[in-house]
PDB file of N, CA and C in Angstrom:
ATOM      1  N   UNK A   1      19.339  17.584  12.012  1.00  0.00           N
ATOM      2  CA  UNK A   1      19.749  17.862  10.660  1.00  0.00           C
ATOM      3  C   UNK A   1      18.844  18.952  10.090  1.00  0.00           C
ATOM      4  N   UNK A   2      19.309  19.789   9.523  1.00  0.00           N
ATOM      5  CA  UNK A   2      18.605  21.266   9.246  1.00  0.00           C
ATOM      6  C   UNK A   2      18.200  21.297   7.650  1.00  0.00           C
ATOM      7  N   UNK A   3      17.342  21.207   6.921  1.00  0.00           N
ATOM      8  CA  UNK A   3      17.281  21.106   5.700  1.00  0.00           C
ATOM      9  C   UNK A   3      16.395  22.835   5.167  1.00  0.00           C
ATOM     10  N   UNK A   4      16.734  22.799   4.157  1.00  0.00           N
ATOM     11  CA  UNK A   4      15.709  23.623   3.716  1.00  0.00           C
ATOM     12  C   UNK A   4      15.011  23.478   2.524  1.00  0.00           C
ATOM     13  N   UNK A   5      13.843  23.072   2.586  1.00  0.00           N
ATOM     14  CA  UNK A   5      12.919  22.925   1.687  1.00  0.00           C
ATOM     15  C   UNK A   5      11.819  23.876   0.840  1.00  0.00           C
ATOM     16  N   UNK A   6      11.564  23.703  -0.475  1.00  0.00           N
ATOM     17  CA  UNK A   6      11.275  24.913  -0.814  1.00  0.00           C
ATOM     18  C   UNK A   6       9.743  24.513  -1.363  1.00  0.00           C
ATOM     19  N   UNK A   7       8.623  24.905  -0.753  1.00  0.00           N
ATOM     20  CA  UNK A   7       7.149  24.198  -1.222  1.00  0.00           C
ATOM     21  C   UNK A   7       6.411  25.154  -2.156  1.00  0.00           C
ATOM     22  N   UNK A   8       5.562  24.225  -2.966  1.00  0.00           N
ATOM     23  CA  UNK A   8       5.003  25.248  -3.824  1.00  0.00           C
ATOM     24  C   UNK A   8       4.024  25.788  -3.485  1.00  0.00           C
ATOM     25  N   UNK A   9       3.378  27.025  -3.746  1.00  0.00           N
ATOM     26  CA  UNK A   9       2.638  27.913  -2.962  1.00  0.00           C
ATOM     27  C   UNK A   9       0.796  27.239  -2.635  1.00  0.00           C
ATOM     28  N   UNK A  10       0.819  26.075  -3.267  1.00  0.00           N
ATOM     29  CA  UNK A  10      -0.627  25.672  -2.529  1.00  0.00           C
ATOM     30  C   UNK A  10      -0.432  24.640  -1.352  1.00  0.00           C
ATOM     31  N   UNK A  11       1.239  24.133  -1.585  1.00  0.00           N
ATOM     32  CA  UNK A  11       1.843  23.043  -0.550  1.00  0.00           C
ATOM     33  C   UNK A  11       1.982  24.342   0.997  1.00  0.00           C
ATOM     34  N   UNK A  12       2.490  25.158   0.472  1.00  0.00           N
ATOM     35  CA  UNK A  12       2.476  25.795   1.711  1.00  0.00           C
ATOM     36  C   UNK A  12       1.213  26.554   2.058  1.00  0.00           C
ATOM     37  N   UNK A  13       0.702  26.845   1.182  1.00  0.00           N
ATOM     38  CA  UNK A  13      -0.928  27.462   1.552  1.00  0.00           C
ATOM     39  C   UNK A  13      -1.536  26.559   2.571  1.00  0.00           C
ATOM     40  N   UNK A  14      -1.009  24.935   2.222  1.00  0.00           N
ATOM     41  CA  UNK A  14      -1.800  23.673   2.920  1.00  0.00           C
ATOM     42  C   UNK A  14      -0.958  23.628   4.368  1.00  0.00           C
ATOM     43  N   UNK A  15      -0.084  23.583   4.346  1.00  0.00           N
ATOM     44  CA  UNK A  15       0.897  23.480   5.553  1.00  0.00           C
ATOM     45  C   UNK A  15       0.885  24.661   6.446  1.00  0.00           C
ATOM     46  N   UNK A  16       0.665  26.144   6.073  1.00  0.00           N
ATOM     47  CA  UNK A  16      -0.153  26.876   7.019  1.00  0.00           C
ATOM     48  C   UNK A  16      -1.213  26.729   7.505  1.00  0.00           C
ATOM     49  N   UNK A  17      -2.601  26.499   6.508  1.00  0.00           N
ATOM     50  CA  UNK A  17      -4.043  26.273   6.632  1.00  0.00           C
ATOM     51  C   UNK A  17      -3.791  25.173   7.793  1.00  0.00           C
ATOM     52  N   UNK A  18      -2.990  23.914   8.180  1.00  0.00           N
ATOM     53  CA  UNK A  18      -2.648  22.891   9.082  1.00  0.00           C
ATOM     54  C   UNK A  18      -2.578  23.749  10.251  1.00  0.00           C
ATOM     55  N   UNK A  19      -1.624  24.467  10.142  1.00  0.00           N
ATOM     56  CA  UNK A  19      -1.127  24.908  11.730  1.00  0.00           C
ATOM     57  C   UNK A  19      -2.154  26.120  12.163  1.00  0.00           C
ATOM     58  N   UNK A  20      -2.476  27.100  11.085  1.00  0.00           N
ATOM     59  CA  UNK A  20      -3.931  27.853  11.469  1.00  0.00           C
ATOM     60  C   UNK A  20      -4.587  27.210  12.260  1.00  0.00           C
ATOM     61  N   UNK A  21      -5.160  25.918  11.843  1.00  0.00           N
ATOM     62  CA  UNK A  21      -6.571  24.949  12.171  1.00  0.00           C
ATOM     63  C   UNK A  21      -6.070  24.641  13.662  1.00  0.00           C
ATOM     64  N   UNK A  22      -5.050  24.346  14.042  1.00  0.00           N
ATOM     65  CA  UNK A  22      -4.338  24.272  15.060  1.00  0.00           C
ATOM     66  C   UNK A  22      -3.503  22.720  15.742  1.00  0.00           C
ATOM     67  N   UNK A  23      -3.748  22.020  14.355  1.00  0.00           N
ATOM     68  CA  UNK A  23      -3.754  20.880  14.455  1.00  0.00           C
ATOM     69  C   UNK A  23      -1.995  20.514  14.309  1.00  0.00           C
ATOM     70  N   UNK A  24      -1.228  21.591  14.187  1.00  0.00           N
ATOM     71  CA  UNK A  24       0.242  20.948  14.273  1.00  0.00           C
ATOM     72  C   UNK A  24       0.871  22.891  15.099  1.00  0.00           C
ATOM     73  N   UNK A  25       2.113  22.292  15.429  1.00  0.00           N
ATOM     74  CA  UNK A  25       2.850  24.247  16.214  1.00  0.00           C
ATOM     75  C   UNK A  25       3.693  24.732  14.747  1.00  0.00           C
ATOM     76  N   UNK A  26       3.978  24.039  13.428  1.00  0.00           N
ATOM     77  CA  UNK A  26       4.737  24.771  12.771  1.00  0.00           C
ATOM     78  C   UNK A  26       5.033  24.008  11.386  1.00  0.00           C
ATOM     79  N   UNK A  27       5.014  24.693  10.447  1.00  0.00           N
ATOM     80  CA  UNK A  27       4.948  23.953   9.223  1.00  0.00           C
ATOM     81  C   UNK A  27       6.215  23.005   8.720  1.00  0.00           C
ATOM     82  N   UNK A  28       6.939  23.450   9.343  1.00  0.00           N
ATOM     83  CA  UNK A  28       7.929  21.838   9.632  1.00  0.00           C
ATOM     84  C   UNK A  28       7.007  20.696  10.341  1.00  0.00           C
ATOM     85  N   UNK A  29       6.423  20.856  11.397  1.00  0.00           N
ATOM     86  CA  UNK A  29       5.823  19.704  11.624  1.00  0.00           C
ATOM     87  C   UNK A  29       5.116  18.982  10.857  1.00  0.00           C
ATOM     88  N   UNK A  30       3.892  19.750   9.811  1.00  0.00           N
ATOM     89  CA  UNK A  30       3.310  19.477   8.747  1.00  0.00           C
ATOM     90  C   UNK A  30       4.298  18.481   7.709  1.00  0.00           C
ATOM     91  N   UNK A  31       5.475  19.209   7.450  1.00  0.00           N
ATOM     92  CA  UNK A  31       6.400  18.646   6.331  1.00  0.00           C
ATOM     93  C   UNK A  31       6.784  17.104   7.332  1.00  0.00           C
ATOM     94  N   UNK A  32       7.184  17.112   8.325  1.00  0.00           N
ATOM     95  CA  UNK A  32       7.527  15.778   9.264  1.00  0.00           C
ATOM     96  C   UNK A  32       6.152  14.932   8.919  1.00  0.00           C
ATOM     97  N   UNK A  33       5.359  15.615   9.349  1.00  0.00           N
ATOM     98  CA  UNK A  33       4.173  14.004   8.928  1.00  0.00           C
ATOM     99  C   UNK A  33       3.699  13.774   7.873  1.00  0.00           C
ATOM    100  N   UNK A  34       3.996  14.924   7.178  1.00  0.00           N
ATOM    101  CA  UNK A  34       3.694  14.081   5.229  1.00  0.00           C
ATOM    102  C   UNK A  34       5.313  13.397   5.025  1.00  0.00           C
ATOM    103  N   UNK A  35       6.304  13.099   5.673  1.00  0.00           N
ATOM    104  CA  UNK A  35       7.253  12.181   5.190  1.00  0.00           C
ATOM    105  C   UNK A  35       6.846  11.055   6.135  1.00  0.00           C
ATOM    106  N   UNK A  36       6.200  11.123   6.978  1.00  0.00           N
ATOM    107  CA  UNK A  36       6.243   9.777   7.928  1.00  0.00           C
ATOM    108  C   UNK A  36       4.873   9.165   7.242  1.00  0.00           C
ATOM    109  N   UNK A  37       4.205   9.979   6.623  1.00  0.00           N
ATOM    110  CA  UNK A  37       2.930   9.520   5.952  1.00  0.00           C
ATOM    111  C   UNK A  37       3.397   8.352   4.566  1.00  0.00           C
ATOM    112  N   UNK A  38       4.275   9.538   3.636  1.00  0.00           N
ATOM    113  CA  UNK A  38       4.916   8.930   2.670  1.00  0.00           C
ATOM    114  C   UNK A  38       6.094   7.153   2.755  1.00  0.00           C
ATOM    115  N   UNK A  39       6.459   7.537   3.927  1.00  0.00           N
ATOM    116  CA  UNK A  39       7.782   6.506   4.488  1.00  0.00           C
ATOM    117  C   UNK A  39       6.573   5.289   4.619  1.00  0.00           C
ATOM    118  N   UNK A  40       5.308   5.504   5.238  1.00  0.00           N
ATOM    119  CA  UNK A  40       4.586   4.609   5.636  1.00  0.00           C
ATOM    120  C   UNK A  40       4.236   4.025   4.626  1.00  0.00           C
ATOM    121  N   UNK A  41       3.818   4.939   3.388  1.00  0.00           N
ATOM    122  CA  UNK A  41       2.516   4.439   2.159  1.00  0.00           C
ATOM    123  C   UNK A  41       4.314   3.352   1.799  1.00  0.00           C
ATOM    124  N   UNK A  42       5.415   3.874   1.495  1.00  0.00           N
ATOM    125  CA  UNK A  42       6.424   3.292   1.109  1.00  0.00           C
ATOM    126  C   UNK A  42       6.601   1.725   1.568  1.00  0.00           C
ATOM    127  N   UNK A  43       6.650   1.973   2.899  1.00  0.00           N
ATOM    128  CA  UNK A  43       6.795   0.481   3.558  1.00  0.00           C
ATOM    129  C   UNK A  43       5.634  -0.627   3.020  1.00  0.00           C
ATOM    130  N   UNK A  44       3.789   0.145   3.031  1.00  0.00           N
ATOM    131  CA  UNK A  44       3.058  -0.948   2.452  1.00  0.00           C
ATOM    132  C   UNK A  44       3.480  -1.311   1.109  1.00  0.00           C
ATOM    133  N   UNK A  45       3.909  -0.633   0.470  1.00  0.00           N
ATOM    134  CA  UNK A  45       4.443  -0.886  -0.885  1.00  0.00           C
ATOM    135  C   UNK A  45       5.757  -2.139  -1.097  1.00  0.00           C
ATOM    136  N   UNK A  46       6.425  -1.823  -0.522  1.00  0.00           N
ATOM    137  CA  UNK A  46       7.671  -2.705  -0.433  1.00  0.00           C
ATOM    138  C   UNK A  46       7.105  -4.231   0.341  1.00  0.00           C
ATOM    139  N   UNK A  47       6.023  -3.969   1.290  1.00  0.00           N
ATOM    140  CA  UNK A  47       5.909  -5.253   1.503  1.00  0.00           C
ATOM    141  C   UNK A  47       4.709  -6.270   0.198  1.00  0.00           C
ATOM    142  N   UNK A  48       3.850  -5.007   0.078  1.00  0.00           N
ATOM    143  CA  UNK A  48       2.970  -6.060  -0.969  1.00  0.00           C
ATOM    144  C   UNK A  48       3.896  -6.208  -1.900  1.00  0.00           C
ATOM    145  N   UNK A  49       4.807  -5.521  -2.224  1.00  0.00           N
ATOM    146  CA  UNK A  49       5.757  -6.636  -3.556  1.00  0.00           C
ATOM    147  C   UNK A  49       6.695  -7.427  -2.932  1.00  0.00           C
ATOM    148  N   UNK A  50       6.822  -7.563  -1.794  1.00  0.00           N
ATOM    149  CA  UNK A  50       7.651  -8.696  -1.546  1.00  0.00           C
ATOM    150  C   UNK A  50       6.446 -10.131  -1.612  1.00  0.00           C
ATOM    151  N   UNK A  51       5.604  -9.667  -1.205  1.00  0.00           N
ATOM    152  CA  UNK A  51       4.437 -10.643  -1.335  1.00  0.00           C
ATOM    153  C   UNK A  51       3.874 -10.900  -2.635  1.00  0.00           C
ATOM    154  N   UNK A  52       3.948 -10.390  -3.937  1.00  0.00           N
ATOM    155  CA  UNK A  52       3.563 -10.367  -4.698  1.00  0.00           C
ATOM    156  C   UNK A  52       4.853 -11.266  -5.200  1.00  0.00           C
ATOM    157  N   UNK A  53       6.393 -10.859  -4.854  1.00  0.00           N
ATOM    158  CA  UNK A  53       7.358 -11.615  -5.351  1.00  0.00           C
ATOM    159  C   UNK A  53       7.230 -13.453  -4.561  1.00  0.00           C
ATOM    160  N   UNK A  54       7.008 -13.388  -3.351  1.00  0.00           N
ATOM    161  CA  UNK A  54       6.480 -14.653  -3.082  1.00  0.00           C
ATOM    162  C   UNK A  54       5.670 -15.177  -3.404  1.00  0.00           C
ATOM    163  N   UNK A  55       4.593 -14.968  -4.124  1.00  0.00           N
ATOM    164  CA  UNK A  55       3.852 -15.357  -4.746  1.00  0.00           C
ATOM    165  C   UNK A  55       3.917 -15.894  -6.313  1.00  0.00           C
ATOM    166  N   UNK A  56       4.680 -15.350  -6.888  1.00  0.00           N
ATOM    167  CA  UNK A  56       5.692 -16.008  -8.110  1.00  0.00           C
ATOM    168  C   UNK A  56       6.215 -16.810  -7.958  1.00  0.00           C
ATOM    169  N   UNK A  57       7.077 -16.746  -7.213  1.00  0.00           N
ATOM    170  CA  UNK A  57       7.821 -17.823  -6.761  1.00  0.00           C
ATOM    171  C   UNK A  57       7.264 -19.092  -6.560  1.00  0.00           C
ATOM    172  N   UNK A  58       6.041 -19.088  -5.661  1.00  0.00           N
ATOM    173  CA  UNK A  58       5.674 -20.013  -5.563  1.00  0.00           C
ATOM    174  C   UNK A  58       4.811 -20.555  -6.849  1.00  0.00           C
ATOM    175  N   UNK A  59       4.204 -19.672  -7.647  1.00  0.00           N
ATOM    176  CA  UNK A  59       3.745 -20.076  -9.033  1.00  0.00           C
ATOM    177  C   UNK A  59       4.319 -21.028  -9.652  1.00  0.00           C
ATOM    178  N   UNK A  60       5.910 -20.326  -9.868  1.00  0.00           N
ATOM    179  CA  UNK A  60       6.882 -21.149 -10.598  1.00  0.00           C
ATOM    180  C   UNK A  60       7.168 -22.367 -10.119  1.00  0.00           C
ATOM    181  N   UNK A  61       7.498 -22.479  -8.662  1.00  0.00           N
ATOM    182  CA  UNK A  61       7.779 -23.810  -7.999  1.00  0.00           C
ATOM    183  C   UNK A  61       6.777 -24.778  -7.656  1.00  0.00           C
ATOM    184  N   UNK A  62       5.778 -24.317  -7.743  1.00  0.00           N
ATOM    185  CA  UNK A  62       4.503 -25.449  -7.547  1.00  0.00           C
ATOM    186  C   UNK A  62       3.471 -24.848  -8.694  1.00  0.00           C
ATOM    187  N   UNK A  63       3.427 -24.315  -9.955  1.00  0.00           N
ATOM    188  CA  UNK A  63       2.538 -24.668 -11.159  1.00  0.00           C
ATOM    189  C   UNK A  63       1.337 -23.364 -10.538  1.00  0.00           C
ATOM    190  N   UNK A  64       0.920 -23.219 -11.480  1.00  0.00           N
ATOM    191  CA  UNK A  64       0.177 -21.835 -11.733  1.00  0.00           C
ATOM    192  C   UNK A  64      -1.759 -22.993 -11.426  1.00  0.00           C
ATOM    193  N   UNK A  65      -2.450 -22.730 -10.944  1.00  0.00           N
ATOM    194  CA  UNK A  65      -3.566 -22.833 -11.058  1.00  0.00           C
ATOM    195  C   UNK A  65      -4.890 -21.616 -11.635  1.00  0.00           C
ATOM    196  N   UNK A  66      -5.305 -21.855 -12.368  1.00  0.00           N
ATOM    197  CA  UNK A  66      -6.482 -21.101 -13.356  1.00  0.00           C
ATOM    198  C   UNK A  66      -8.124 -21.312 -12.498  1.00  0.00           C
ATOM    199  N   UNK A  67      -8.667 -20.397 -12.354  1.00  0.00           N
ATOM    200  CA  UNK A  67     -10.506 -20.367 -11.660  1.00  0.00           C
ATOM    201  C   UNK A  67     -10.984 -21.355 -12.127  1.00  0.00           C
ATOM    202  N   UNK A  68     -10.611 -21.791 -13.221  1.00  0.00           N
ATOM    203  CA  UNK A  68     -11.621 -22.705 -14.173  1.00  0.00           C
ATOM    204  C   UNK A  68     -11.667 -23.741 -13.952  1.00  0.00           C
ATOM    205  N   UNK A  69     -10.112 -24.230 -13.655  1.00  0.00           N
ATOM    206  CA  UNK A  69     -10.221 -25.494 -12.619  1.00  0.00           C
ATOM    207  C   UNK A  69     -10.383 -25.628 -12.020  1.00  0.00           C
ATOM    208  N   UNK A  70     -10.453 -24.829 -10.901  1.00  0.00           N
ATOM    209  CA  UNK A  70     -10.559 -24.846  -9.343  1.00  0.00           C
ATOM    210  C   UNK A  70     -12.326 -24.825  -9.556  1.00  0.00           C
ATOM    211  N   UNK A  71     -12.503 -24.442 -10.253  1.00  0.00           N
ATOM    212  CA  UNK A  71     -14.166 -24.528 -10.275  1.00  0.00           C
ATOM    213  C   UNK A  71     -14.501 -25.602 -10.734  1.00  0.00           C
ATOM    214  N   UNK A  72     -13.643 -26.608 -11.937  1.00  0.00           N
ATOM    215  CA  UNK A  72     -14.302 -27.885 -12.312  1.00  0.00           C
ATOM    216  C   UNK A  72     -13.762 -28.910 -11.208  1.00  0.00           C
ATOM    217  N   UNK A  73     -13.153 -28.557 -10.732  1.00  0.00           N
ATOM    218  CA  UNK A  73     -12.578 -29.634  -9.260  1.00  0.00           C
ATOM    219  C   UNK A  73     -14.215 -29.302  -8.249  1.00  0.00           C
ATOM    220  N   UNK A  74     -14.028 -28.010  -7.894  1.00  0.00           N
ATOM    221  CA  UNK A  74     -15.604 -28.389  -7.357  1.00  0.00           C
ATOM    222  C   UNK A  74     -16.522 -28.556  -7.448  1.00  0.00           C
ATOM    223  N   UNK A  75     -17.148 -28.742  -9.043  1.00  0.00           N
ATOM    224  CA  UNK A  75     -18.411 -28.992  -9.428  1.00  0.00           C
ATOM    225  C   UNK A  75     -18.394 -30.775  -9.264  1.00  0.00           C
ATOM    226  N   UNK A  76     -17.401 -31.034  -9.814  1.00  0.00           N
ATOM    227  CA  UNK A  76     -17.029 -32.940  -9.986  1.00  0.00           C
ATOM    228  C   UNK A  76     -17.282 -33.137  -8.232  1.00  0.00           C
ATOM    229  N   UNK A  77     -16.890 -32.107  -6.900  1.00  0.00           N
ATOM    230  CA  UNK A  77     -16.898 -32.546  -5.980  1.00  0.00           C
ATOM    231  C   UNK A  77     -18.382 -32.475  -5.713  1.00  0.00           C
ATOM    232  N   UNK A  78     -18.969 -31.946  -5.796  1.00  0.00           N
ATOM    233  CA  UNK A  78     -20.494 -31.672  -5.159  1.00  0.00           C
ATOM    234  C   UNK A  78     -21.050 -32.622  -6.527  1.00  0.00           C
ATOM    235  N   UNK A  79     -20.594 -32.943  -7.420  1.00  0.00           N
ATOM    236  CA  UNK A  79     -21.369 -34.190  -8.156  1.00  0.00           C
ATOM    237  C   UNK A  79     -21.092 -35.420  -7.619  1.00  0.00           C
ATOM    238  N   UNK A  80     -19.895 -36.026  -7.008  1.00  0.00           N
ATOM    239  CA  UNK A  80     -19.537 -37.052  -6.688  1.00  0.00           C
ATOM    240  C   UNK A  80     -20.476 -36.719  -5.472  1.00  0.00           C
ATOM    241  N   UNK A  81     -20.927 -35.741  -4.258  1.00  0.00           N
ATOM    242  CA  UNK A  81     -21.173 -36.078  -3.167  1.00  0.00           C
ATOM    243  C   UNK A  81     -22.777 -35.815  -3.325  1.00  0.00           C
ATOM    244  N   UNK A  82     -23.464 -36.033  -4.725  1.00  0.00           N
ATOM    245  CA  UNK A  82     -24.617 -35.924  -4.647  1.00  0.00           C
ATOM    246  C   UNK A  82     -25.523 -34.644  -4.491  1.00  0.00           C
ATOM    247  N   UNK A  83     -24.823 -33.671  -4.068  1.00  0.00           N
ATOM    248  CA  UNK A  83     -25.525 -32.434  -3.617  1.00  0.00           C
ATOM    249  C   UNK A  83     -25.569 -31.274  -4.086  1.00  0.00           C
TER     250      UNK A  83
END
């Protein structure tokens, strides 16, 4: 699929300076791995909010817990066990 893309002159300043350095053969390649870069940052994204949405979920279905308790649950525990 043949696209043509039009970069702004420090995007392509950067995408030459790439293939100068010698680290890619052509500034399409450059443009290919800043979308596989982007597609990637995308995917962590979509999964921490699916995780973030499971995590609601479970809020709602089993009750929200606060530090404060979870901290007076363990102070009462290390008082009951003496230590």
């Amino acid at each position: 699929m043949a696209s043509n893309v039009h970069l702004t002159p420090e995007l392509e300043a950067f995408a030459r300076a790439c293939v100068e350095d010698g680290r890619f053969n052509n500034v399409s390649e450059v443009v290919r791995a800043g979308f596989r870069a982007l597609q990637e940052a995308e995917e962590r994204r979509a999964h921490f909010n699916a995780m973030l949405d499971a995590v609601r979920e479970e809020t709602v279905r089993d009750g929200a817990v606060d530090l404060d308790s979870v901290l007076a649950e363990a102070d009462s525990i290390i008082d009951k066990t003496g230590r």
